[in-house]
Protein backbone atom coordinates (compact mmCIF):
# COMPACT_ATOMS: atom_id res chain seq x y z
CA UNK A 1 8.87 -14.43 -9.42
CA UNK A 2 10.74 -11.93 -11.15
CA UNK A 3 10.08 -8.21 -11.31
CA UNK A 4 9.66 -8.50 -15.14
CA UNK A 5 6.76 -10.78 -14.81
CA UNK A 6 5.65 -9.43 -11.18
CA UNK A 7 5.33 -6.26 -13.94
CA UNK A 8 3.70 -7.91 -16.76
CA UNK A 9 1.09 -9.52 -14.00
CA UNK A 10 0.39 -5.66 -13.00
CA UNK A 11 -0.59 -4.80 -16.16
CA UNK A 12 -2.45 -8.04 -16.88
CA UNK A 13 -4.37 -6.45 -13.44
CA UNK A 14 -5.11 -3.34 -14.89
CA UNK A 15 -6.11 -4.34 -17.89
CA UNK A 16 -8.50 -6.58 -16.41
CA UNK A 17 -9.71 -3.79 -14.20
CA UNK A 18 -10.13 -2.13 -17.53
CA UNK A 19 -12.58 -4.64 -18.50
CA UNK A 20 -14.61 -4.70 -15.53
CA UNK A 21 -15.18 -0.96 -15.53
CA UNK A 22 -16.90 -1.21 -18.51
CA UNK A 23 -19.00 -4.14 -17.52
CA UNK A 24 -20.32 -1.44 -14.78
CA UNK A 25 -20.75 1.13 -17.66
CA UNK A 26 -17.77 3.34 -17.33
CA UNK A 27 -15.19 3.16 -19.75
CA UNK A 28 -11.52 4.31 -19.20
CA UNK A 29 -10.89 4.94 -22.58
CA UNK A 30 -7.87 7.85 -21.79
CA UNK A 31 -6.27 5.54 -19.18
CA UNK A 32 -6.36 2.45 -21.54
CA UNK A 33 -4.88 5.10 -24.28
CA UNK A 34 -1.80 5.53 -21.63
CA UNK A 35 -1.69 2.49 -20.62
CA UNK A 36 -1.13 1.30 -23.92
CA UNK A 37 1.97 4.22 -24.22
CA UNK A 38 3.60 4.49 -21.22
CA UNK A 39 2.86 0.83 -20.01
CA UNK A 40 2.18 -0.01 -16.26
CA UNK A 41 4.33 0.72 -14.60
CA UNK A 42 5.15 4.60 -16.03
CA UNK A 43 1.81 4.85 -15.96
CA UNK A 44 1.06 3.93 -12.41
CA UNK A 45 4.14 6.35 -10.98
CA UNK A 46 3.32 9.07 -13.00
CA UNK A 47 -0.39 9.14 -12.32
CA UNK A 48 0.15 8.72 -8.82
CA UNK A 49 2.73 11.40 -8.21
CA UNK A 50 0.19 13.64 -10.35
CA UNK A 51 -2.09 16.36 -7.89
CA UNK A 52 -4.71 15.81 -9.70
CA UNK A 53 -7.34 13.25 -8.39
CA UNK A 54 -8.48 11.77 -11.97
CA UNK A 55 -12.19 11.28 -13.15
CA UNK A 56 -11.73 7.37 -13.62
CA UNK A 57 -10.90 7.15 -9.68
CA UNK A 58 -13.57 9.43 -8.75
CA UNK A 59 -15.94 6.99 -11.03
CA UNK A 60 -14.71 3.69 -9.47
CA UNK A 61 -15.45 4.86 -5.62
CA UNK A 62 -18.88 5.95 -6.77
CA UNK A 63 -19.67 2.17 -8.44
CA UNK A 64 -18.42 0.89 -4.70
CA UNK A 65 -15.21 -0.56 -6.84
CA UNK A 66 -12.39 0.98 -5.06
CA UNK A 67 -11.00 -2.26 -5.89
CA UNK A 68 -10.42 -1.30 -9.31
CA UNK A 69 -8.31 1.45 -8.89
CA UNK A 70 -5.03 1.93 -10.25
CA UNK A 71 -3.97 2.67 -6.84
CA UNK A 72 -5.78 -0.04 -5.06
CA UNK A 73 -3.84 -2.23 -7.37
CA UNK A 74 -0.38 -0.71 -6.89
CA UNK A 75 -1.49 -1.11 -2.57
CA UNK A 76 -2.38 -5.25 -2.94
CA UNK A 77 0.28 -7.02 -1.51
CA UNK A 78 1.41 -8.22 -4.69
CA UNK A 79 2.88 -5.63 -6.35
CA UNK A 80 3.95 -3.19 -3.33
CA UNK A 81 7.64 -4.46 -4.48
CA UNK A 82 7.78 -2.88 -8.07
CA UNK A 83 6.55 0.91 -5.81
CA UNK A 84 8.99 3.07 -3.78
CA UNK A 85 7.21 3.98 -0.02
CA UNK A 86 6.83 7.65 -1.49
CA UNK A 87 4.46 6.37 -4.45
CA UNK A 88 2.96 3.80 -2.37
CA UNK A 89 2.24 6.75 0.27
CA UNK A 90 0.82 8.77 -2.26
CA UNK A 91 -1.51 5.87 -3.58
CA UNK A 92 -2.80 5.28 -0.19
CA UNK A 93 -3.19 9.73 0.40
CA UNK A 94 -4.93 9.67 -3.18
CA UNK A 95 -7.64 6.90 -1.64
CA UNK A 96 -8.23 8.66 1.04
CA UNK A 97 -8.96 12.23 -0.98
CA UNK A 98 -12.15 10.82 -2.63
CA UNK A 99 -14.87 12.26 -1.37
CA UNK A 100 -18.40 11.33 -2.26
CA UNK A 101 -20.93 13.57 -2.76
């Protein structure tokens, strides 16, 4: 697979993670907004280089869906190839911040 559609299978991911957030009653509507912007990709390095640990992620490891995460996502096997170690660190730090009350 190439890294075009290895990045257009990312996205399909995220959108679809999207989607199941608001099956559970949450809905990402500033992270679709960016999504739809910066695309995937962007999106997922610039988010995940940010300091700031963002609502949506806080939200998914209260509902018990860590899965959804954008960084979850970027950490599945899958995709670690389209990530430098650096982001992929800081995915995996960003996890591991989220503290529940």
């Amino acid at each position: 697979m190439n890294m075009k559609q290895l990045e257009a299978e990312f996205s399909d991911r995220l959108h679809d993670s999207i989607r199941q957030a608001q099956g559970l009653g949450y809905n990402p509507s500033r992270f679709e907004q960016m999504l739809a912007t910066l695309g995937a990709l962007k999106l997922a390095k610039k988010l995940v280089l940010s300091g700031d640990l963002q609502y949506g992620l806080k939200e998914m490891i209260k509902l018990d869906r860590k899965d959804l995460t954008l960084e979850s996502i970027m950490l599945e096997p899958k995709f670690k190839s389209l990530f430098s170690a650096g982001e992929l660190e800081a995915a995996s730090w960003r996890l591991s911040q989220v503290q529940l009350p």
